[in-house]
PDB file of N, CA and C in Angstrom:
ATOM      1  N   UNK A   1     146.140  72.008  27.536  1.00  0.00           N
ATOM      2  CA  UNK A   1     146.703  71.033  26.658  1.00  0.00           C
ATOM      3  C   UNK A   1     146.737  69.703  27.395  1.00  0.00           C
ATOM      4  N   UNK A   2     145.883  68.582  26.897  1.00  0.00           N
ATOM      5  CA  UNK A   2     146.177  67.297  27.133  1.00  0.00           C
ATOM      6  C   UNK A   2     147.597  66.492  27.410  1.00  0.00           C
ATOM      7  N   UNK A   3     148.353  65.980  28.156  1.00  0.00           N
ATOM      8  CA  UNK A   3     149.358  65.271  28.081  1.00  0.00           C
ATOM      9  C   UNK A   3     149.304  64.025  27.974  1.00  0.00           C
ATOM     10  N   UNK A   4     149.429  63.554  26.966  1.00  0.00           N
ATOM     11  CA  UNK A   4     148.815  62.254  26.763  1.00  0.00           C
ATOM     12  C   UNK A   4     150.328  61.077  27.309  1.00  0.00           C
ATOM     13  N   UNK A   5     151.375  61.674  26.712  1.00  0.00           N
ATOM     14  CA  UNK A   5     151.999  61.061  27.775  1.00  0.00           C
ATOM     15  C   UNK A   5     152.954  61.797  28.977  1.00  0.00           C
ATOM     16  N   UNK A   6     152.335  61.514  30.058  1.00  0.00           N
ATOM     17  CA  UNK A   6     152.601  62.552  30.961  1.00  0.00           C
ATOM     18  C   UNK A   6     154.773  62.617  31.599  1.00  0.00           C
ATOM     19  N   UNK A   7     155.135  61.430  31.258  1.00  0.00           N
ATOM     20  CA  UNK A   7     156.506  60.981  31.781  1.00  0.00           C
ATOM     21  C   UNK A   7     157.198  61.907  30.514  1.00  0.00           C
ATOM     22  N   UNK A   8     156.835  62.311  28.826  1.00  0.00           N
ATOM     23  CA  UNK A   8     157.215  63.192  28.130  1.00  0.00           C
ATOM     24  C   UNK A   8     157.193  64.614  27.914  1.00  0.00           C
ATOM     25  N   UNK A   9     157.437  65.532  29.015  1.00  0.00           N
ATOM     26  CA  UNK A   9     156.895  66.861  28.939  1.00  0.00           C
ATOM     27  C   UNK A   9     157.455  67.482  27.105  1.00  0.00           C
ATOM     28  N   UNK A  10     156.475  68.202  27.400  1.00  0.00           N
ATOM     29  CA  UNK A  10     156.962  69.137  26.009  1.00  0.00           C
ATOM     30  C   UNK A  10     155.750  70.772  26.320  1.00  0.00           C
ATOM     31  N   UNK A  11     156.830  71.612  25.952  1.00  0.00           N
ATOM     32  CA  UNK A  11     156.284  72.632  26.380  1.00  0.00           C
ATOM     33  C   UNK A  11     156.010  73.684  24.987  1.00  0.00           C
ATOM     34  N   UNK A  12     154.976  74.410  25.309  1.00  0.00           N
ATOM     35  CA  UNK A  12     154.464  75.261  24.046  1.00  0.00           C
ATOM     36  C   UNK A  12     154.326  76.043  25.114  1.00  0.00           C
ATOM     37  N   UNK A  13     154.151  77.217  24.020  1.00  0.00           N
ATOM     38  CA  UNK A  13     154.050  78.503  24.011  1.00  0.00           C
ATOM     39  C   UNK A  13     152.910  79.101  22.862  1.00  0.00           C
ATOM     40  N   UNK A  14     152.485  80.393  23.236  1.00  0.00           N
ATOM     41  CA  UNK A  14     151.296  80.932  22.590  1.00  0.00           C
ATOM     42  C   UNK A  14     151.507  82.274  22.797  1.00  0.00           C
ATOM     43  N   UNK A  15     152.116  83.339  21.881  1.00  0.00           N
ATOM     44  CA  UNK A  15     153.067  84.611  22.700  1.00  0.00           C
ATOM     45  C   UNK A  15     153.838  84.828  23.758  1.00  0.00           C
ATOM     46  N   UNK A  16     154.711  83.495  23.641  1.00  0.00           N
ATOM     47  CA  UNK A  16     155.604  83.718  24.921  1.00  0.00           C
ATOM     48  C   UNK A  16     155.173  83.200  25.832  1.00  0.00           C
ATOM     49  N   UNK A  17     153.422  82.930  26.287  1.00  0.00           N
ATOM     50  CA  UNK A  17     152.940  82.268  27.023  1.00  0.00           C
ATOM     51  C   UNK A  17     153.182  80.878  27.531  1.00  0.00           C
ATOM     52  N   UNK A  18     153.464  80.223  28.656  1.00  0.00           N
ATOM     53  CA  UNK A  18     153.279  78.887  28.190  1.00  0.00           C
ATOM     54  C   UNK A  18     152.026  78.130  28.716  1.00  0.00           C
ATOM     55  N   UNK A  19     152.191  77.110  28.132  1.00  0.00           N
ATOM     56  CA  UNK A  19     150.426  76.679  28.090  1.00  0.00           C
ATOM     57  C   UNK A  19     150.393  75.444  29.197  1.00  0.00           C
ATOM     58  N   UNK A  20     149.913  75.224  30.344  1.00  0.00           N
ATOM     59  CA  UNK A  20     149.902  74.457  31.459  1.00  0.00           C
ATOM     60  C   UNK A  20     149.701  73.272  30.168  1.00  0.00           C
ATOM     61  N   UNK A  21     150.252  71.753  30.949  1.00  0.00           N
ATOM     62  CA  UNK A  21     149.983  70.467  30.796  1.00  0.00           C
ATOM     63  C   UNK A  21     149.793  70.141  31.981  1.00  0.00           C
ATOM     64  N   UNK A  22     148.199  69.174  31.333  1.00  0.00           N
ATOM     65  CA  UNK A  22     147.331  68.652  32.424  1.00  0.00           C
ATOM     66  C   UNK A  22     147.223  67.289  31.805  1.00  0.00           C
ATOM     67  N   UNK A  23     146.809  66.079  33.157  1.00  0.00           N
ATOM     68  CA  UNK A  23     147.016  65.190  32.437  1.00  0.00           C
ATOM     69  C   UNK A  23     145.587  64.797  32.324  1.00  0.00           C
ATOM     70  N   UNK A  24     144.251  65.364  32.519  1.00  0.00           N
ATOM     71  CA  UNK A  24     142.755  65.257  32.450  1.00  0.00           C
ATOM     72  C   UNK A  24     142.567  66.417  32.062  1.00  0.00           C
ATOM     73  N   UNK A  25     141.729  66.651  30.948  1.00  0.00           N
ATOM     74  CA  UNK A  25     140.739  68.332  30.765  1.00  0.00           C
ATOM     75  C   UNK A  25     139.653  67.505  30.025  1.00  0.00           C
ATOM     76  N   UNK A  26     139.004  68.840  30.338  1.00  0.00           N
ATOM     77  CA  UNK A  26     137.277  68.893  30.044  1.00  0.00           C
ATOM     78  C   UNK A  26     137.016  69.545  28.368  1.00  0.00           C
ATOM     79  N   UNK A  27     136.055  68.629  27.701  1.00  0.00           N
ATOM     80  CA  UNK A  27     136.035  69.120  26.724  1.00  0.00           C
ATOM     81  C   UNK A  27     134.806  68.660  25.905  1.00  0.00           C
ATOM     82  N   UNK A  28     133.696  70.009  26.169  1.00  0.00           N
ATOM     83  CA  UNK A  28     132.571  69.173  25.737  1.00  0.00           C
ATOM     84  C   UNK A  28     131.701  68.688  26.911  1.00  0.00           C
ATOM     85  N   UNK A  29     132.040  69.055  28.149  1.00  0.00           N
ATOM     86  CA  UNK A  29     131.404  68.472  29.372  1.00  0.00           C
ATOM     87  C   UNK A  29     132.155  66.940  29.517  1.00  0.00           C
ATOM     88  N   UNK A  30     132.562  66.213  28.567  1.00  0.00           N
ATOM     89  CA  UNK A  30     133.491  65.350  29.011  1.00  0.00           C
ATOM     90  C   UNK A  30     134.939  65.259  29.489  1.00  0.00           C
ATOM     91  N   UNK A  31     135.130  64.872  30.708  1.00  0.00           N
ATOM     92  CA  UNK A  31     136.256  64.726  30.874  1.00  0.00           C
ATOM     93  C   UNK A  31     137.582  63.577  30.755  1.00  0.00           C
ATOM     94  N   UNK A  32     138.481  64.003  29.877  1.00  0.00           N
ATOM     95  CA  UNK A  32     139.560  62.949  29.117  1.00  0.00           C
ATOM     96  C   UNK A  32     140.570  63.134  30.218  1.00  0.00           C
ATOM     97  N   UNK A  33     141.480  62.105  29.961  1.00  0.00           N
ATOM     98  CA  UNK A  33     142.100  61.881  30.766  1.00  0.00           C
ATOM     99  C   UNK A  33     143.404  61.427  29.637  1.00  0.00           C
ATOM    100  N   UNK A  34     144.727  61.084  30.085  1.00  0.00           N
ATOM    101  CA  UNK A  34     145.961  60.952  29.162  1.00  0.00           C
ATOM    102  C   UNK A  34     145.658  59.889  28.665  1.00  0.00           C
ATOM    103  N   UNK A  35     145.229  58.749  29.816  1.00  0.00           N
ATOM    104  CA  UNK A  35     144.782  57.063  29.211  1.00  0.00           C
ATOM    105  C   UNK A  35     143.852  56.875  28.212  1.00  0.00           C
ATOM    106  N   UNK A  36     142.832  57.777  28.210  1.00  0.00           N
ATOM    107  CA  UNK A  36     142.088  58.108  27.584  1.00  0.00           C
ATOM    108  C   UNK A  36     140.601  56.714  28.604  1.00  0.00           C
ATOM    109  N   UNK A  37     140.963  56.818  29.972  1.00  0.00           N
ATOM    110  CA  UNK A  37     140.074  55.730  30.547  1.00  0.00           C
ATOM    111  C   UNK A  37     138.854  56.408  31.438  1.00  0.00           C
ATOM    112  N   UNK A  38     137.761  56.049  30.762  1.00  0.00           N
ATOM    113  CA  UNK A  38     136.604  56.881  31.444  1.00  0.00           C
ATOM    114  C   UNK A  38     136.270  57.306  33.039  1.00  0.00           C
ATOM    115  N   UNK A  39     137.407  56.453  33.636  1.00  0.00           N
ATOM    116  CA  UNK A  39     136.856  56.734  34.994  1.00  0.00           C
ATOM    117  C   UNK A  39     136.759  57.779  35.587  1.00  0.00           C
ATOM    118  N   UNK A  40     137.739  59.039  35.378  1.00  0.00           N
ATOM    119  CA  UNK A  40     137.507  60.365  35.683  1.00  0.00           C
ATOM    120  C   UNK A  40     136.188  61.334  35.583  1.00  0.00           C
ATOM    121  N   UNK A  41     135.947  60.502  34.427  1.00  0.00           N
ATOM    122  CA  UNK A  41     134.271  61.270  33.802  1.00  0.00           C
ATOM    123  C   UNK A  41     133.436  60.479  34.785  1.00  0.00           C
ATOM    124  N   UNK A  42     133.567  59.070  35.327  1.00  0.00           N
ATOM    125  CA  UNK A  42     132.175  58.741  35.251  1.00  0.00           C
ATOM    126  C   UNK A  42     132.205  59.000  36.743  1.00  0.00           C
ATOM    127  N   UNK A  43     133.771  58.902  37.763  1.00  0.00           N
ATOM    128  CA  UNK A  43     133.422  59.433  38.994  1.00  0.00           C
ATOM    129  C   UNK A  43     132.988  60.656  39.338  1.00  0.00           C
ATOM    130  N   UNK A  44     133.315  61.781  38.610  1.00  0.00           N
ATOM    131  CA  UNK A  44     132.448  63.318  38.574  1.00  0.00           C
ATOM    132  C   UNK A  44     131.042  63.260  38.365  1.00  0.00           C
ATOM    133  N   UNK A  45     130.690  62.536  37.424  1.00  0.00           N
ATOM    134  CA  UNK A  45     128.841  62.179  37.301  1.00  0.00           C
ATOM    135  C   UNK A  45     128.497  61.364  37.938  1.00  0.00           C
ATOM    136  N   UNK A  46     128.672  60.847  38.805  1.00  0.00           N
ATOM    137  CA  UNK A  46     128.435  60.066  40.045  1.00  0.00           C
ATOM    138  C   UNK A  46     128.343  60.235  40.957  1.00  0.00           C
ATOM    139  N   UNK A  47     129.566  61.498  41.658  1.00  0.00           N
ATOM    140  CA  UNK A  47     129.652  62.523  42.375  1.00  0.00           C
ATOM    141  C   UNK A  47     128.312  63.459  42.372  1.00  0.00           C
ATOM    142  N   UNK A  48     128.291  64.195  41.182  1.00  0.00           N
ATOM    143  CA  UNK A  48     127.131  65.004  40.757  1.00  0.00           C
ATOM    144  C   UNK A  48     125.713  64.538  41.426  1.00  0.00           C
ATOM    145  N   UNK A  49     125.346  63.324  40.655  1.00  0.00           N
ATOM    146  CA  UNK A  49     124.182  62.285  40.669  1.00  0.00           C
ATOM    147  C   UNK A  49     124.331  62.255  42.344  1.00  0.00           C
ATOM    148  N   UNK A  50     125.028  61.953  42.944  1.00  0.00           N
ATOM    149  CA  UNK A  50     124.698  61.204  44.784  1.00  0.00           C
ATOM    150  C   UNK A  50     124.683  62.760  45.534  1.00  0.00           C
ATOM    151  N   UNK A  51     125.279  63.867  44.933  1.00  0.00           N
ATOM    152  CA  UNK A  51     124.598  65.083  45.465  1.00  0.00           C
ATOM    153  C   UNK A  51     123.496  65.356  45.473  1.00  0.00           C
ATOM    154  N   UNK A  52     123.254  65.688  43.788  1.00  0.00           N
ATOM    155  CA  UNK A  52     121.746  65.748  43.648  1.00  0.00           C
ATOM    156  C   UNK A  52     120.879  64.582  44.786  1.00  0.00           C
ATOM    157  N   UNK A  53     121.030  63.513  44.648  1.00  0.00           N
ATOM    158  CA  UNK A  53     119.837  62.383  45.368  1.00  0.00           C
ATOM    159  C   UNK A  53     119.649  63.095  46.741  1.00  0.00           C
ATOM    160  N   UNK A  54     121.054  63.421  47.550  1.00  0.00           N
ATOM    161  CA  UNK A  54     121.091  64.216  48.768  1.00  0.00           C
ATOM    162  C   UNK A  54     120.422  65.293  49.048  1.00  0.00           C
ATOM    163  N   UNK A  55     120.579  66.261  47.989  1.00  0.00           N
ATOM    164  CA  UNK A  55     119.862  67.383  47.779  1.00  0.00           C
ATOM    165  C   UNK A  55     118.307  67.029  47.944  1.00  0.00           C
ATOM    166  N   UNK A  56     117.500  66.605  47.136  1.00  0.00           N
ATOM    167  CA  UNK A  56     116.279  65.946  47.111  1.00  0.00           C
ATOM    168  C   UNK A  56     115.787  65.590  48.723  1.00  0.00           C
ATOM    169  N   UNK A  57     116.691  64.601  48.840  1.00  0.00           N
ATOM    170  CA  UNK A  57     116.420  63.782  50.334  1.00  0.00           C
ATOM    171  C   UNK A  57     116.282  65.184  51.821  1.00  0.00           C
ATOM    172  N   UNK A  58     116.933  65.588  51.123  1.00  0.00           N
ATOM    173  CA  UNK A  58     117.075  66.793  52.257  1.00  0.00           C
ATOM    174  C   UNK A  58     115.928  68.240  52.073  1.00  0.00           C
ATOM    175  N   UNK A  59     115.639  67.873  50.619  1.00  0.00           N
ATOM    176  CA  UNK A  59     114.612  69.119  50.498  1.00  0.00           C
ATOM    177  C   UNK A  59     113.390  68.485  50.665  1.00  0.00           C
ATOM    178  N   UNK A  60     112.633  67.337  50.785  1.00  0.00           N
ATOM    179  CA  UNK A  60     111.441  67.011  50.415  1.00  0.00           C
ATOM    180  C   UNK A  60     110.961  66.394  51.772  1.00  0.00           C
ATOM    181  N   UNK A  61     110.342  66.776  52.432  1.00  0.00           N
ATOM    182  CA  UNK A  61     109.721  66.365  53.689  1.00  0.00           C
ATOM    183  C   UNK A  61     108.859  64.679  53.785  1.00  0.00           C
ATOM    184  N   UNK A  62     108.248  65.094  52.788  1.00  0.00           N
ATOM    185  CA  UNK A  62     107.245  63.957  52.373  1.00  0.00           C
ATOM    186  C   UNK A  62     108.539  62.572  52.122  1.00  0.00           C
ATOM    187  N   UNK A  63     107.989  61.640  52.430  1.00  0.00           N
ATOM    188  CA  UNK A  63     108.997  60.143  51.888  1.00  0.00           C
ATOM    189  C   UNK A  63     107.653  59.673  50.820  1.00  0.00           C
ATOM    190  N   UNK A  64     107.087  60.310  50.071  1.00  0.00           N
ATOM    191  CA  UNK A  64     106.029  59.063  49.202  1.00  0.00           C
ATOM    192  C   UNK A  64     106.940  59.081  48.064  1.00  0.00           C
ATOM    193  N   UNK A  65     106.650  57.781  47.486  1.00  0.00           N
ATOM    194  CA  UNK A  65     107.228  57.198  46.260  1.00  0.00           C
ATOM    195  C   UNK A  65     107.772  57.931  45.318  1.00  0.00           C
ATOM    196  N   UNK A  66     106.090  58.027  45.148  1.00  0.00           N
ATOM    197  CA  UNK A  66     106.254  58.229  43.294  1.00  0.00           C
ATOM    198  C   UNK A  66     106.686  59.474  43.573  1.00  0.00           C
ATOM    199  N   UNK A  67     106.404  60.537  44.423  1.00  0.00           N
ATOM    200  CA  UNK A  67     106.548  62.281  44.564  1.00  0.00           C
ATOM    201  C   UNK A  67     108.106  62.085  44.649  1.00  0.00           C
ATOM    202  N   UNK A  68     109.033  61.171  44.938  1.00  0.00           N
ATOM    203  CA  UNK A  68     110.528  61.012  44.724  1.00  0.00           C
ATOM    204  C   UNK A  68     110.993  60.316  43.921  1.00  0.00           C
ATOM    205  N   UNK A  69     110.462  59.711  43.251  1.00  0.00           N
ATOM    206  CA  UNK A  69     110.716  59.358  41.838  1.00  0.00           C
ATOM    207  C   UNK A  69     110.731  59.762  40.770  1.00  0.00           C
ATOM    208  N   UNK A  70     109.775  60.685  40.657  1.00  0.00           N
ATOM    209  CA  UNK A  70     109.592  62.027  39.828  1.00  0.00           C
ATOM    210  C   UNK A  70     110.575  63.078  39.705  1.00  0.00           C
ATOM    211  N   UNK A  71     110.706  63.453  41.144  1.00  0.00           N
ATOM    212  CA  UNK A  71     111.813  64.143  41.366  1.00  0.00           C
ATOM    213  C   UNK A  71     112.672  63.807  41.068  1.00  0.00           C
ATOM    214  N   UNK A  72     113.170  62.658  41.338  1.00  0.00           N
ATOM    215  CA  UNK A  72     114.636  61.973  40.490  1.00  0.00           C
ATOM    216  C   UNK A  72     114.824  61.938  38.822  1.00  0.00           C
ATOM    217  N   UNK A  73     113.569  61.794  38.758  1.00  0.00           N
ATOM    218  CA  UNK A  73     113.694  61.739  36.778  1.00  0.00           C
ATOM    219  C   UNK A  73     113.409  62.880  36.402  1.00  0.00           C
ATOM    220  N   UNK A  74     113.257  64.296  37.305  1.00  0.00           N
ATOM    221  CA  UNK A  74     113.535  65.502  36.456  1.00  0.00           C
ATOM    222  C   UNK A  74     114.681  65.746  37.127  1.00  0.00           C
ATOM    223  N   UNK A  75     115.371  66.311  38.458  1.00  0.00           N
ATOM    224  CA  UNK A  75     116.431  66.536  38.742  1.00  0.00           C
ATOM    225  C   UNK A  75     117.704  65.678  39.003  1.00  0.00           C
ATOM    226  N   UNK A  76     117.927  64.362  38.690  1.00  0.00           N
ATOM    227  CA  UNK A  76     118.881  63.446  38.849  1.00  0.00           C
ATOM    228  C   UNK A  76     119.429  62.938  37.670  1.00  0.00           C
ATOM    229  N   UNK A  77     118.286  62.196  37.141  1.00  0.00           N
ATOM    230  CA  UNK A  77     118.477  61.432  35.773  1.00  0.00           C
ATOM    231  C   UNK A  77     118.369  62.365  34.839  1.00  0.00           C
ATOM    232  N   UNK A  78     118.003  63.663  34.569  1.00  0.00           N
ATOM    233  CA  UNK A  78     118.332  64.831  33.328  1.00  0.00           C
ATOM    234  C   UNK A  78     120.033  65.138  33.704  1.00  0.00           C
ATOM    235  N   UNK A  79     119.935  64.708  34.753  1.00  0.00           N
ATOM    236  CA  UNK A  79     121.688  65.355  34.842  1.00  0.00           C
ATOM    237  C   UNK A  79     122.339  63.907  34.110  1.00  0.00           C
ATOM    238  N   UNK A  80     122.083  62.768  34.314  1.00  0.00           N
ATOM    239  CA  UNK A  80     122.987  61.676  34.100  1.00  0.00           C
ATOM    240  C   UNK A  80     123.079  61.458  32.164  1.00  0.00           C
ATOM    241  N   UNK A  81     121.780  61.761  31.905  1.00  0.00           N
ATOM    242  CA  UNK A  81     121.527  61.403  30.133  1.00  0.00           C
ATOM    243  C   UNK A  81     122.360  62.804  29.459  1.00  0.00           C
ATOM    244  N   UNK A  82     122.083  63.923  30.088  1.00  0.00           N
ATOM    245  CA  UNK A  82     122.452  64.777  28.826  1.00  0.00           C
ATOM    246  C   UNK A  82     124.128  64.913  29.611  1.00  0.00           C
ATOM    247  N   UNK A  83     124.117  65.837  28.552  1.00  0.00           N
ATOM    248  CA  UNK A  83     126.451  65.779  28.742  1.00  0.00           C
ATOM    249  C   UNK A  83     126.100  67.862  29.320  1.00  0.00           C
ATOM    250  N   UNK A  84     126.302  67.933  30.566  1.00  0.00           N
ATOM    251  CA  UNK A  84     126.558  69.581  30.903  1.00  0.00           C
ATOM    252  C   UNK A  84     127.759  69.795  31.018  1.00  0.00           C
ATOM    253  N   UNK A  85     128.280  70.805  30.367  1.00  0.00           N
ATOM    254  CA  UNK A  85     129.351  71.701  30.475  1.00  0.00           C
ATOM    255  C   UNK A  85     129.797  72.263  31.662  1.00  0.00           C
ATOM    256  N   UNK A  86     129.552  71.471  32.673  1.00  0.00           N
ATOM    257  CA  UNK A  86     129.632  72.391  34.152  1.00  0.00           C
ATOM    258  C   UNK A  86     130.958  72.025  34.947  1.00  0.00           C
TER     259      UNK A  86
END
C-alpha cells in the first residue's frame, strides 16, 4: 500500500493481516513514490543502464566503435525504452 501521506499512518487489514505502508512501490515496472516525483524511478534506470554499460565494458575485449554501439542499442538502450517489471 502506497502512503501517500507518510506523517498520516492509517492501517488496514486483509484477514486480520496488516498490510505494510511503504512510502515508494512498484507498479507496472514503475516506481511511485508518496510525492508522486519521478526521481526514484529514474535513479533505478540509471542505476540499471551504468551497470549494463559496465557489464559490456567488461565483457568485450575489442574497443571498436560501432561493435559497442551496437551492443549498447541491443543491451542498454532496450532496457531504457521499454518499462521491465524487474
Amino acid at each position: 500500500m502506497l502512503c501517500i501521506a507518510c506523517w498520516k499512518t492509517v492501517t488496514l487489514f486483509i484477514d486480520n493481516v496488516d498490510l505494510p505502508s511503504r512510502c515508494t512501490v512498484k507498479d507496472l515496472g514503475v516506481l511511485i513514490s508518496d510525492s508522486f516525483a519521478p526521481q526514484s524511478h529514474i535513479n533505478k534506470v540509471t542505476a540499471t543502464a551504468n551497470q549494463r554499460v559496465n557489464l559490456l565494458m567488461r565483457a568485450f575485449v575489442s574497443r571498436d566503435q560501432s561493435t559497442l554501439v551496437r551492443a549498447y542499442y541491443v543491451f542498454v538502450l532496450y532496457c531504457l525504452v521499454t518499462i521491465q517489471p524487474t
